[in-house]
N, C-alpha and C. Protein backbone atom coordinates (compact mmCIF):
# COMPACT_ATOMS: atom_id res chain seq x y z
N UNK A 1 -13.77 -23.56 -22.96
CA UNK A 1 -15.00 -24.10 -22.45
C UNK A 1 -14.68 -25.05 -21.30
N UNK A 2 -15.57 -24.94 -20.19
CA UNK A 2 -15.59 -25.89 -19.12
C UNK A 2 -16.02 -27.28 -19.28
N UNK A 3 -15.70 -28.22 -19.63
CA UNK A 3 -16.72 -29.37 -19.20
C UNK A 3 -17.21 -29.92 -18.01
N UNK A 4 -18.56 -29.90 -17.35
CA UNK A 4 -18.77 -30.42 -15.90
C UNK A 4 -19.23 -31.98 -16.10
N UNK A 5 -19.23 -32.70 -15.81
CA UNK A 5 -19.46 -34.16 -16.00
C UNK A 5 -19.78 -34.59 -14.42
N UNK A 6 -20.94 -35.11 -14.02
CA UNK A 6 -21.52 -35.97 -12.99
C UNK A 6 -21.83 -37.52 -13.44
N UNK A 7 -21.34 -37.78 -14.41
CA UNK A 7 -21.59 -39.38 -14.32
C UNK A 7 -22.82 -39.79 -14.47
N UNK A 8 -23.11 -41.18 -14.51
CA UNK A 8 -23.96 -41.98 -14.90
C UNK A 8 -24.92 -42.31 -13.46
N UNK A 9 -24.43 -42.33 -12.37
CA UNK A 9 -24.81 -42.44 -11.29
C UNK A 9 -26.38 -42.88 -11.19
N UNK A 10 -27.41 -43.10 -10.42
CA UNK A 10 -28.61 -43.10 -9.99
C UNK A 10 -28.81 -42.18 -8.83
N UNK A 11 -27.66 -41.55 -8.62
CA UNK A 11 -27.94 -40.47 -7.38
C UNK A 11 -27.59 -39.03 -8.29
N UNK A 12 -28.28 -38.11 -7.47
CA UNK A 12 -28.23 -36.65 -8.10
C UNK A 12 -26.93 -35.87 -7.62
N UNK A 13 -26.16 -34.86 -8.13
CA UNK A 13 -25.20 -34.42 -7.93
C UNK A 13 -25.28 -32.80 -7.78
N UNK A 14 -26.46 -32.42 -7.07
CA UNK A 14 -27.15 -31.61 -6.96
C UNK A 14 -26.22 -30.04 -6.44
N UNK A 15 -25.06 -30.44 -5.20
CA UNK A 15 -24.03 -29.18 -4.80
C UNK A 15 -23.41 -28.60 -5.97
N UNK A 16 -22.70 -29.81 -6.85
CA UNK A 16 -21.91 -29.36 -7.68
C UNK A 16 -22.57 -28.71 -8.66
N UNK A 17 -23.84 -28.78 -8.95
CA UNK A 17 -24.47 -28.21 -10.34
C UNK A 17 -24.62 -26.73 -9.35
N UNK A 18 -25.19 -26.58 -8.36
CA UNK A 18 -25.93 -25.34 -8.01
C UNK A 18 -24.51 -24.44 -7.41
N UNK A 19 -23.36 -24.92 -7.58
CA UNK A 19 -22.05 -24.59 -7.35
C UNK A 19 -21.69 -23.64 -8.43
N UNK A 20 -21.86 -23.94 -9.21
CA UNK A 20 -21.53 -23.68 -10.78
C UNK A 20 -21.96 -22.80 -11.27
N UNK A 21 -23.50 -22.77 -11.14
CA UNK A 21 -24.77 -21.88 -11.30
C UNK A 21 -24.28 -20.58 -10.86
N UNK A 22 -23.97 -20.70 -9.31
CA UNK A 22 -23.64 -19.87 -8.41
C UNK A 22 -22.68 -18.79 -8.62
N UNK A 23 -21.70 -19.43 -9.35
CA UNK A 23 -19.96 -18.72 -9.37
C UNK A 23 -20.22 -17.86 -10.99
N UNK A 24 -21.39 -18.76 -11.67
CA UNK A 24 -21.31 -17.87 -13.19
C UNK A 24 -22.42 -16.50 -12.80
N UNK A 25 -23.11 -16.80 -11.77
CA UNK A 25 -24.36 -15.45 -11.55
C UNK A 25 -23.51 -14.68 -11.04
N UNK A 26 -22.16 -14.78 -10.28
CA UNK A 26 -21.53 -13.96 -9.47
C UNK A 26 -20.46 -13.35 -10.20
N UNK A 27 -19.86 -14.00 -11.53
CA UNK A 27 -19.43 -13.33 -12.76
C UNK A 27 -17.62 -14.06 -12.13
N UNK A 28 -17.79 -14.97 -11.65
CA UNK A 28 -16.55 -15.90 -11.39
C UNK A 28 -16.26 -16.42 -12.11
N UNK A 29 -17.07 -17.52 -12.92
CA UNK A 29 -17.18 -18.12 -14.10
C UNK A 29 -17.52 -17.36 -15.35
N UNK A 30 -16.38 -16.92 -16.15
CA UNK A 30 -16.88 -16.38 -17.05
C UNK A 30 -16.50 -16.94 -18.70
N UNK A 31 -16.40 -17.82 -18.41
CA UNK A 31 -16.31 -18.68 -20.05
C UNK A 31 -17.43 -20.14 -19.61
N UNK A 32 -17.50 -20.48 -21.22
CA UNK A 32 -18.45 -21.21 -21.46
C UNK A 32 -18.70 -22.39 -20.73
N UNK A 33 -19.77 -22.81 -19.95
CA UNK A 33 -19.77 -24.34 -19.46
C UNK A 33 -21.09 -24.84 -20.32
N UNK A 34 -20.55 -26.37 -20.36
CA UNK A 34 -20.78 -27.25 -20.85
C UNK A 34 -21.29 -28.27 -20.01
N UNK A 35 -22.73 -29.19 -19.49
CA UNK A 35 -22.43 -30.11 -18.14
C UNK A 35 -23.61 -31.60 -18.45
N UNK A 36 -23.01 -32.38 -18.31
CA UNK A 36 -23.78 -33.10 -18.11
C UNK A 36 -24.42 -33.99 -16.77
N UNK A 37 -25.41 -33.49 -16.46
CA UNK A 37 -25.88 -34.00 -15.14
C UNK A 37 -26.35 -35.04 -15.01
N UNK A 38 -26.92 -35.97 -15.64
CA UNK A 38 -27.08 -36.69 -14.84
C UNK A 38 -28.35 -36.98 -14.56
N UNK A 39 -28.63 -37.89 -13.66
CA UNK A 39 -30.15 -37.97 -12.58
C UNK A 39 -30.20 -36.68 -11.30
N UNK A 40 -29.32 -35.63 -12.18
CA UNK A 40 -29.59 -34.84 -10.66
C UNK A 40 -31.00 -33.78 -11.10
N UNK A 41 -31.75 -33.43 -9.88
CA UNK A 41 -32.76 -33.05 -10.26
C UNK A 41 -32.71 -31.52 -10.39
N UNK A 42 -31.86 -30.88 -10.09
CA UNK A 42 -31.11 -29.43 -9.96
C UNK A 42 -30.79 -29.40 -11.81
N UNK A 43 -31.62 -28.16 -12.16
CA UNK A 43 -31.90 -28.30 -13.59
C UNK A 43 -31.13 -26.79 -13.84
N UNK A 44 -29.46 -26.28 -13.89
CA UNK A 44 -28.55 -25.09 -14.41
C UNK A 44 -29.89 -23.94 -15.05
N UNK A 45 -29.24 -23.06 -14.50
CA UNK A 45 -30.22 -21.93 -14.87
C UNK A 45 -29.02 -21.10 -16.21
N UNK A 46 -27.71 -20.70 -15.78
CA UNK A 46 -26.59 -19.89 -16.14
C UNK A 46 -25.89 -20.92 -17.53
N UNK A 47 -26.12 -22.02 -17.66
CA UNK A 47 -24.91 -23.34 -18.60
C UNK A 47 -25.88 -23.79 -18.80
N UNK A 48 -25.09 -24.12 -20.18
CA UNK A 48 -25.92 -25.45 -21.24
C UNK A 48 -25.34 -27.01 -20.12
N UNK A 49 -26.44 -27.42 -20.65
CA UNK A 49 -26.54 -28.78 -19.97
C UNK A 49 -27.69 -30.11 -20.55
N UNK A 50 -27.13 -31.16 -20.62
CA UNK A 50 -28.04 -32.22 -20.41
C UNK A 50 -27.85 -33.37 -19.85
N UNK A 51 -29.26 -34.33 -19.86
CA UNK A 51 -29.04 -35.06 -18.81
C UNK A 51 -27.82 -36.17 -19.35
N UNK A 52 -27.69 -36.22 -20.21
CA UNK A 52 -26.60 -37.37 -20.71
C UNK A 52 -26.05 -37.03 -22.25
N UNK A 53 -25.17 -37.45 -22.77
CA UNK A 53 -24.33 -37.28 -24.15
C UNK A 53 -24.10 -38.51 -24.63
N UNK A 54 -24.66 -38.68 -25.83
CA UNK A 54 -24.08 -40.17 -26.64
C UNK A 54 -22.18 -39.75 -26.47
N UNK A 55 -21.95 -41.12 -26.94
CA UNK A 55 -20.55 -40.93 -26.89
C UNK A 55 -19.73 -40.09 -27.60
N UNK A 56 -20.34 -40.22 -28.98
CA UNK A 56 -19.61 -38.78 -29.97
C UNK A 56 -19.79 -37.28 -29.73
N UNK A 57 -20.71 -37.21 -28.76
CA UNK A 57 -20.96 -35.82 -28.68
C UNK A 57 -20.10 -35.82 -26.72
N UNK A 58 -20.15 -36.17 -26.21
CA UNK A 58 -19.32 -36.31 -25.31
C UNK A 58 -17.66 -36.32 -25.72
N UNK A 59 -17.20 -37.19 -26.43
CA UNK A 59 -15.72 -37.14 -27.65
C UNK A 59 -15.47 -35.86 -27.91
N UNK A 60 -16.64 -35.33 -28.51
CA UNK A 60 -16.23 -33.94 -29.09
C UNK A 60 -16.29 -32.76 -28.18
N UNK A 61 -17.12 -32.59 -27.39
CA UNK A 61 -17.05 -31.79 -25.68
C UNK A 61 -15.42 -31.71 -25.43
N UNK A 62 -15.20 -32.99 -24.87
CA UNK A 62 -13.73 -33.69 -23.64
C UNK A 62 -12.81 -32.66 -24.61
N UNK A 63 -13.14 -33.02 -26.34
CA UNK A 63 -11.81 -31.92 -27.19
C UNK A 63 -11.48 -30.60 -27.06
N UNK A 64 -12.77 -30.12 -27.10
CA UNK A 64 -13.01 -28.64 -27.08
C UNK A 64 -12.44 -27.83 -25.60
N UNK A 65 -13.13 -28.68 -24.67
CA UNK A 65 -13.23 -28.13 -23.15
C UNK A 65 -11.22 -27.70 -22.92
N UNK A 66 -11.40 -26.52 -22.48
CA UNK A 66 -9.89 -26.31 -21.95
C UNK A 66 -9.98 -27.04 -20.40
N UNK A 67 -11.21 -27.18 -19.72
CA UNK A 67 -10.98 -27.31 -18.43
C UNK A 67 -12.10 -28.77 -17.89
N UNK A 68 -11.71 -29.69 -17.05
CA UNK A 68 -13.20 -30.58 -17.09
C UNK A 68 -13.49 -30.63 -15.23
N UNK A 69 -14.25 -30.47 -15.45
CA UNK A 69 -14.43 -30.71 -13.94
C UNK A 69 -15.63 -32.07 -13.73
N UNK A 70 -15.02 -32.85 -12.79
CA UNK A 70 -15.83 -34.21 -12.60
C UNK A 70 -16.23 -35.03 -11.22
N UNK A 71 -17.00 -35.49 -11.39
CA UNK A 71 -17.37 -36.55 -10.13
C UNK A 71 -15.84 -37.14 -10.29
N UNK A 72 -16.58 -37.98 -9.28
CA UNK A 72 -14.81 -39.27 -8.76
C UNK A 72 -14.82 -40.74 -9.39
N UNK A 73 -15.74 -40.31 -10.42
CA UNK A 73 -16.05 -42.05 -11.39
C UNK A 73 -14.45 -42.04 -12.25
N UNK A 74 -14.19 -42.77 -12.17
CA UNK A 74 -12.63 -43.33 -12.67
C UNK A 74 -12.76 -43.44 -14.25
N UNK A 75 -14.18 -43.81 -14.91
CA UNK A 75 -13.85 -43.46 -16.08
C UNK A 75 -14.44 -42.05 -16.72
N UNK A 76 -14.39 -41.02 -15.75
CA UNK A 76 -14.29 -40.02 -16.42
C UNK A 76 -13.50 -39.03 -16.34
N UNK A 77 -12.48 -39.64 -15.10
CA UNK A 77 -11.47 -39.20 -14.90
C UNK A 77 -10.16 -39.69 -16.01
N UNK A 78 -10.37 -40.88 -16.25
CA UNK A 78 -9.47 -41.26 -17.01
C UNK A 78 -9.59 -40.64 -18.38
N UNK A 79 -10.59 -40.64 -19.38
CA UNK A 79 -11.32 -39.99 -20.12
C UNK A 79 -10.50 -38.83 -20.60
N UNK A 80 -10.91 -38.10 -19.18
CA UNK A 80 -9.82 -36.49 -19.15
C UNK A 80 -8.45 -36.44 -19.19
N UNK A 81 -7.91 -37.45 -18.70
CA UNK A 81 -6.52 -37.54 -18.35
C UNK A 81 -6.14 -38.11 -19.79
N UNK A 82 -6.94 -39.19 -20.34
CA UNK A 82 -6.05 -39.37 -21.61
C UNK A 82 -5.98 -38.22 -22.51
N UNK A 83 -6.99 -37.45 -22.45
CA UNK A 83 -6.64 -36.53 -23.39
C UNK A 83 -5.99 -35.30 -22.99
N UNK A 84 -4.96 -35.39 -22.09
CA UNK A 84 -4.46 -34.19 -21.42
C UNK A 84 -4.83 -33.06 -20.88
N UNK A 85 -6.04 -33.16 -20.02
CA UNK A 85 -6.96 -31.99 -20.12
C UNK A 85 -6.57 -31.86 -18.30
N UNK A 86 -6.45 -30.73 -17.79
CA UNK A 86 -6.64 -30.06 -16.71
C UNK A 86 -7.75 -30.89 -16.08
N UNK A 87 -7.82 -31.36 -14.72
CA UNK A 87 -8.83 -31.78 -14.32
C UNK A 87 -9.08 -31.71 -12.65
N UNK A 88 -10.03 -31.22 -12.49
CA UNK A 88 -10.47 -30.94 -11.07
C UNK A 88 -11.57 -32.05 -10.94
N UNK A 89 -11.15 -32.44 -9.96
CA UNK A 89 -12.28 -33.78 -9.50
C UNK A 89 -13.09 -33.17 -7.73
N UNK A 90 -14.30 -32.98 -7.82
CA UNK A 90 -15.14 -33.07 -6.98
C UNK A 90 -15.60 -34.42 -6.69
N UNK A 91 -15.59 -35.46 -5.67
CA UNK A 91 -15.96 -36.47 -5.35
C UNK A 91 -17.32 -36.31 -4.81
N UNK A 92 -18.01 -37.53 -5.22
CA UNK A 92 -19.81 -37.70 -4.14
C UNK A 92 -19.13 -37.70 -2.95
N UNK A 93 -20.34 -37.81 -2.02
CA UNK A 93 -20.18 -37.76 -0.71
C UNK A 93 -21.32 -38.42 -0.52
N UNK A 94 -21.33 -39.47 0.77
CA UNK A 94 -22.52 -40.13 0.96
C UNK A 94 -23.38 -39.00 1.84
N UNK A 95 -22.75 -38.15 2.70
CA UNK A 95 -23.68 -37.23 3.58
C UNK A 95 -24.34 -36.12 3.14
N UNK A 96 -24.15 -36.20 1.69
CA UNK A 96 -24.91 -35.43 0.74
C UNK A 96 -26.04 -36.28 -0.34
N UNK A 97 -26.12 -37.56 0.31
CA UNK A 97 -26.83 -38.46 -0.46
C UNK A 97 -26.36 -38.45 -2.16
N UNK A 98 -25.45 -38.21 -2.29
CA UNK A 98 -24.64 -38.21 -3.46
C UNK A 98 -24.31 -39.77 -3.96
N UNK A 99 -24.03 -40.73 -3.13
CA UNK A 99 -23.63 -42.02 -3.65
C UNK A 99 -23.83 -42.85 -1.83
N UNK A 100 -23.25 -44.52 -1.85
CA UNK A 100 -23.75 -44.91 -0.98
C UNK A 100 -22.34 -44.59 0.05
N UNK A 101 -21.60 -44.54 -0.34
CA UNK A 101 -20.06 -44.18 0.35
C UNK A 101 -19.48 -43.16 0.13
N UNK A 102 -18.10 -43.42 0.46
CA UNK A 102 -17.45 -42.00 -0.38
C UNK A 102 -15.78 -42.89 -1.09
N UNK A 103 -16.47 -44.16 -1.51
CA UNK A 103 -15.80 -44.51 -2.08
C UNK A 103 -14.61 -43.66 -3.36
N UNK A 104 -15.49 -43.15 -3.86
CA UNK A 104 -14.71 -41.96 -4.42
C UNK A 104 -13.78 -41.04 -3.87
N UNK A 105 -14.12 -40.42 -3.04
CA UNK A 105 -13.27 -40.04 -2.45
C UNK A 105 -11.71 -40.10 -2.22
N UNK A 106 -11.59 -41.59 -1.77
CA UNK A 106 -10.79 -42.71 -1.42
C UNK A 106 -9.88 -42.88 -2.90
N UNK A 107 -10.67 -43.79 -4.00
CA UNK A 107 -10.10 -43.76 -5.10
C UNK A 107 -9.73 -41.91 -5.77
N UNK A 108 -9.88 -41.49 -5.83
CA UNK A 108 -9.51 -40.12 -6.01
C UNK A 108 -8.06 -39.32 -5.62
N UNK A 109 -8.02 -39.73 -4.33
CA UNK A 109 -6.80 -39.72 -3.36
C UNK A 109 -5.77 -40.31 -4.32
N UNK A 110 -5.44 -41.66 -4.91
CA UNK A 110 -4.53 -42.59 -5.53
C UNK A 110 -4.23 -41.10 -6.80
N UNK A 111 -4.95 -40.28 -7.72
CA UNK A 111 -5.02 -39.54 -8.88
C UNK A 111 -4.32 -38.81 -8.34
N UNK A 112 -4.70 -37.89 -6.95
CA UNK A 112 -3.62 -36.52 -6.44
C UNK A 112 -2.31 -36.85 -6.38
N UNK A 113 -2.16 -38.12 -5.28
CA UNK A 113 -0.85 -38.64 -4.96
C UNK A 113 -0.23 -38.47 -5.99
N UNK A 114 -0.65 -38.56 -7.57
CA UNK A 114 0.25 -39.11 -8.87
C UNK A 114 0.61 -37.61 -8.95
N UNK A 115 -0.28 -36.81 -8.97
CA UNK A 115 -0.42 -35.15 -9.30
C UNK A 115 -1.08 -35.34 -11.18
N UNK A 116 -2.35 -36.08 -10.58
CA UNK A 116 -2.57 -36.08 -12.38
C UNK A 116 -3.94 -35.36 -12.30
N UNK A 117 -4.22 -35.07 -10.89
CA UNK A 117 -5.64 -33.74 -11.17
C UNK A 117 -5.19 -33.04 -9.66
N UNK A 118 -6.50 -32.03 -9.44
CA UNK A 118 -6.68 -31.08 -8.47
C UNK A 118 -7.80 -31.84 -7.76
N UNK A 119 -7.79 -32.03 -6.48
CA UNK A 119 -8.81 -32.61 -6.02
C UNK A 119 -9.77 -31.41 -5.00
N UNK A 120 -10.87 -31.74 -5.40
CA UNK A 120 -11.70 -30.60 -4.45
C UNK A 120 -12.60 -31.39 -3.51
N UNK A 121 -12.50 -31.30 -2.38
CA UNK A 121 -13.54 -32.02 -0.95
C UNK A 121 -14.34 -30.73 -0.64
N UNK A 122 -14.16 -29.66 -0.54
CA UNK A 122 -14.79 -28.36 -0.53
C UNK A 122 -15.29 -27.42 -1.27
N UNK A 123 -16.45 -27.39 -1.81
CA UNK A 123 -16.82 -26.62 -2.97
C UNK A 123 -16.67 -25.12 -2.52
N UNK A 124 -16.82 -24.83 -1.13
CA UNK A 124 -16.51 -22.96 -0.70
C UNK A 124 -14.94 -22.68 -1.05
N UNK A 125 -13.90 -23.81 -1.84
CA UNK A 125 -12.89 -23.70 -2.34
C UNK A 125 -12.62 -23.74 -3.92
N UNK A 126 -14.19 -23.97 -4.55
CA UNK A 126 -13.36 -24.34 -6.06
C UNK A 126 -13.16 -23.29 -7.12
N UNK A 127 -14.09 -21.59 -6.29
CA UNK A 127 -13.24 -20.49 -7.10
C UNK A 127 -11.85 -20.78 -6.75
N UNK A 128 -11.52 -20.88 -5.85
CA UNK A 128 -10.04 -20.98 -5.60
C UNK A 128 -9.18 -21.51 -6.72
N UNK A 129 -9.59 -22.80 -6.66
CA UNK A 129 -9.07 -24.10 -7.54
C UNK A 129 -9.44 -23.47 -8.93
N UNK A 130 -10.22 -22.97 -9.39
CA UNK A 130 -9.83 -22.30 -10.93
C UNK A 130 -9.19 -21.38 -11.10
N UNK A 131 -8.76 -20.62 -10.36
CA UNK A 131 -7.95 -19.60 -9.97
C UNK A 131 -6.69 -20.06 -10.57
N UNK A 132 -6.59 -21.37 -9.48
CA UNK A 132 -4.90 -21.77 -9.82
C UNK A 132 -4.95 -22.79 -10.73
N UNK A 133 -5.64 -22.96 -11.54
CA UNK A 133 -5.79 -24.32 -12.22
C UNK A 133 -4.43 -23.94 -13.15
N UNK A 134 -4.59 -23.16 -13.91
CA UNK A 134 -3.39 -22.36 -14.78
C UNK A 134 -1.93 -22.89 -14.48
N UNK A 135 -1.85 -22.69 -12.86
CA UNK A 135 -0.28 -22.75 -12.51
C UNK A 135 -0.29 -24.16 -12.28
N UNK A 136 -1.19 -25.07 -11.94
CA UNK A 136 -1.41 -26.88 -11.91
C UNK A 136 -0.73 -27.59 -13.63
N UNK A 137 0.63 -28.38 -12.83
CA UNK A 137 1.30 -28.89 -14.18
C UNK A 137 0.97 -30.36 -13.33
N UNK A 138 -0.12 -30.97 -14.60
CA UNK A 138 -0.21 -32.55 -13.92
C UNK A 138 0.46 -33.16 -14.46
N UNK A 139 0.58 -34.18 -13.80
CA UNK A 139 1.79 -35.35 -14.62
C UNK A 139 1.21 -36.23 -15.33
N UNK A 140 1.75 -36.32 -16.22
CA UNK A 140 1.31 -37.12 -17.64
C UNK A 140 0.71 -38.25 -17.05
N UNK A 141 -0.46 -38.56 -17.36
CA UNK A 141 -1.26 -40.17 -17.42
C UNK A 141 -0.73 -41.08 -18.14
N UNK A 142 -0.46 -42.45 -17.49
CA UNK A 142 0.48 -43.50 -18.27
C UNK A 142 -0.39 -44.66 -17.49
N UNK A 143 -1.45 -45.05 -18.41
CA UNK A 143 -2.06 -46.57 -18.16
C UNK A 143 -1.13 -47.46 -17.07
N UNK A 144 -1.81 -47.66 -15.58
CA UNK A 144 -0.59 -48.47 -15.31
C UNK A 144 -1.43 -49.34 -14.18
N UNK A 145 -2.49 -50.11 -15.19
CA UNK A 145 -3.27 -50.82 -14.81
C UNK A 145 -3.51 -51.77 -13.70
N UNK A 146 -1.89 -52.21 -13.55
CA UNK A 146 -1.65 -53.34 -12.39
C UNK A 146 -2.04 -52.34 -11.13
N UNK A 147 -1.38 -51.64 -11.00
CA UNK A 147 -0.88 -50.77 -9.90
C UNK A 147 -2.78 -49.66 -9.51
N UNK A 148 -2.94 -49.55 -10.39
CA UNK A 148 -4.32 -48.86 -9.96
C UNK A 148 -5.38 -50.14 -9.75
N UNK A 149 -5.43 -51.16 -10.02
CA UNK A 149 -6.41 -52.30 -9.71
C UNK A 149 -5.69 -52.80 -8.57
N UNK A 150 -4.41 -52.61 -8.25
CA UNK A 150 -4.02 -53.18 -7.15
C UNK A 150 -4.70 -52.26 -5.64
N UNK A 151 -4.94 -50.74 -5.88
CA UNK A 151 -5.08 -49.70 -5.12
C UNK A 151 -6.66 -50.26 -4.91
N UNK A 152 -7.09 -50.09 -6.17
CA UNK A 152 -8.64 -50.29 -5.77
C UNK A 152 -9.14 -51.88 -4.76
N UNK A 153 -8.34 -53.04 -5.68
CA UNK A 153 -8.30 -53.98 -4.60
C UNK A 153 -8.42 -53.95 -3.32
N UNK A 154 -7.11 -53.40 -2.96
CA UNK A 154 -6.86 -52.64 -1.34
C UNK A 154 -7.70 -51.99 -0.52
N UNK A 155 -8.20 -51.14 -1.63
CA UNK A 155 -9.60 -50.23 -0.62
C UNK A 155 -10.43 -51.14 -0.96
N UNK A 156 -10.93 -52.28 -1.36
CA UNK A 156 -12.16 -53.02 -1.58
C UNK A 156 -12.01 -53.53 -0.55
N UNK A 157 -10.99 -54.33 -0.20
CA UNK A 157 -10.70 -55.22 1.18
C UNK A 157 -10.77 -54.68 2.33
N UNK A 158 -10.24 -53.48 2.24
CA UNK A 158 -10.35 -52.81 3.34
C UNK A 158 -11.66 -52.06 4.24
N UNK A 159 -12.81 -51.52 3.20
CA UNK A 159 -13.71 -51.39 3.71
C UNK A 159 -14.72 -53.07 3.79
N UNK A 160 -14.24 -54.04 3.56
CA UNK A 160 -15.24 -54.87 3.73
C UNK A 160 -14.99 -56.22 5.07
């Protein structure tokens, strides 16, 4: 099973859902997705979905899912990573009215560098990226709190 996760956001995440939609009508996607959207107003025609998951039923999703695919929110990236799960991260984009920056983006970048997900900026690429998700060996997630608050620091200062 796929898990798609858009976060908590107040903005809609509208590409990535109708992305998804897209690749399972076209018979690309052919195992189960799972998604939680969110405030996006793009309502999956092809996948189960809702707008949000208490935490235990989210717990029990993250277990099941062989694969998660996520916004660029750090705790749902982390989430995935503690539990060793394959993870492709799609970041908002502000020019998609997705969020107010692309702060994500940015923080996202620090996860590839490690090689602890697949990062996608191009959704006309993410059949691709499941394609190869298989041959993607990420490197183990190891809490290393200083060093990622130090990163985020950095980009805080830096855009301000």
């Amino acid at each position: 099973m796929i898990l798609l996760i858009v976060g908590t956001q107040k903005f809609q995440f509208n590409r990535l859902l109708m992305t998804i939609d897209r690749l399972i009508d076209e018979k690309k996607i052919t195992e189960r997705v799972v998604a939680q959207v969110g405030n996006s107003d793009y309502k999956p025609v092809n996948y189960e979905f809702q707008d949000f998951f208490d935490s235990n039923k989210f717990d029990l999703l993250m277990d099941e899912a062989t694969l998660i695919i996520t916004h660029g929110g750090v705790g749902s990236i982390v989430s995935a990573l503690k539990k060793n799960k394959k993870v492709i991260v799609v970041p908002r984009l502000k020019k998609y009215n997705e969020h107010i920056d692309d702060h994500q983006l940015e923080i996202v970048e620090e996860f590839k560098k490690r090689k602890h997900i697949l990062l996608n900026t191009n959704l006309n690429d993410l059949y691709s990226d499941l394609c190869n998700i298989e041959y993607f060996k990420p490197n183990l997630y190891k809490k290393d709190s200083n060093r990622m608050l130090y990163e985020i620091d950095k980009f805080i200062s830096e855009i301000n």
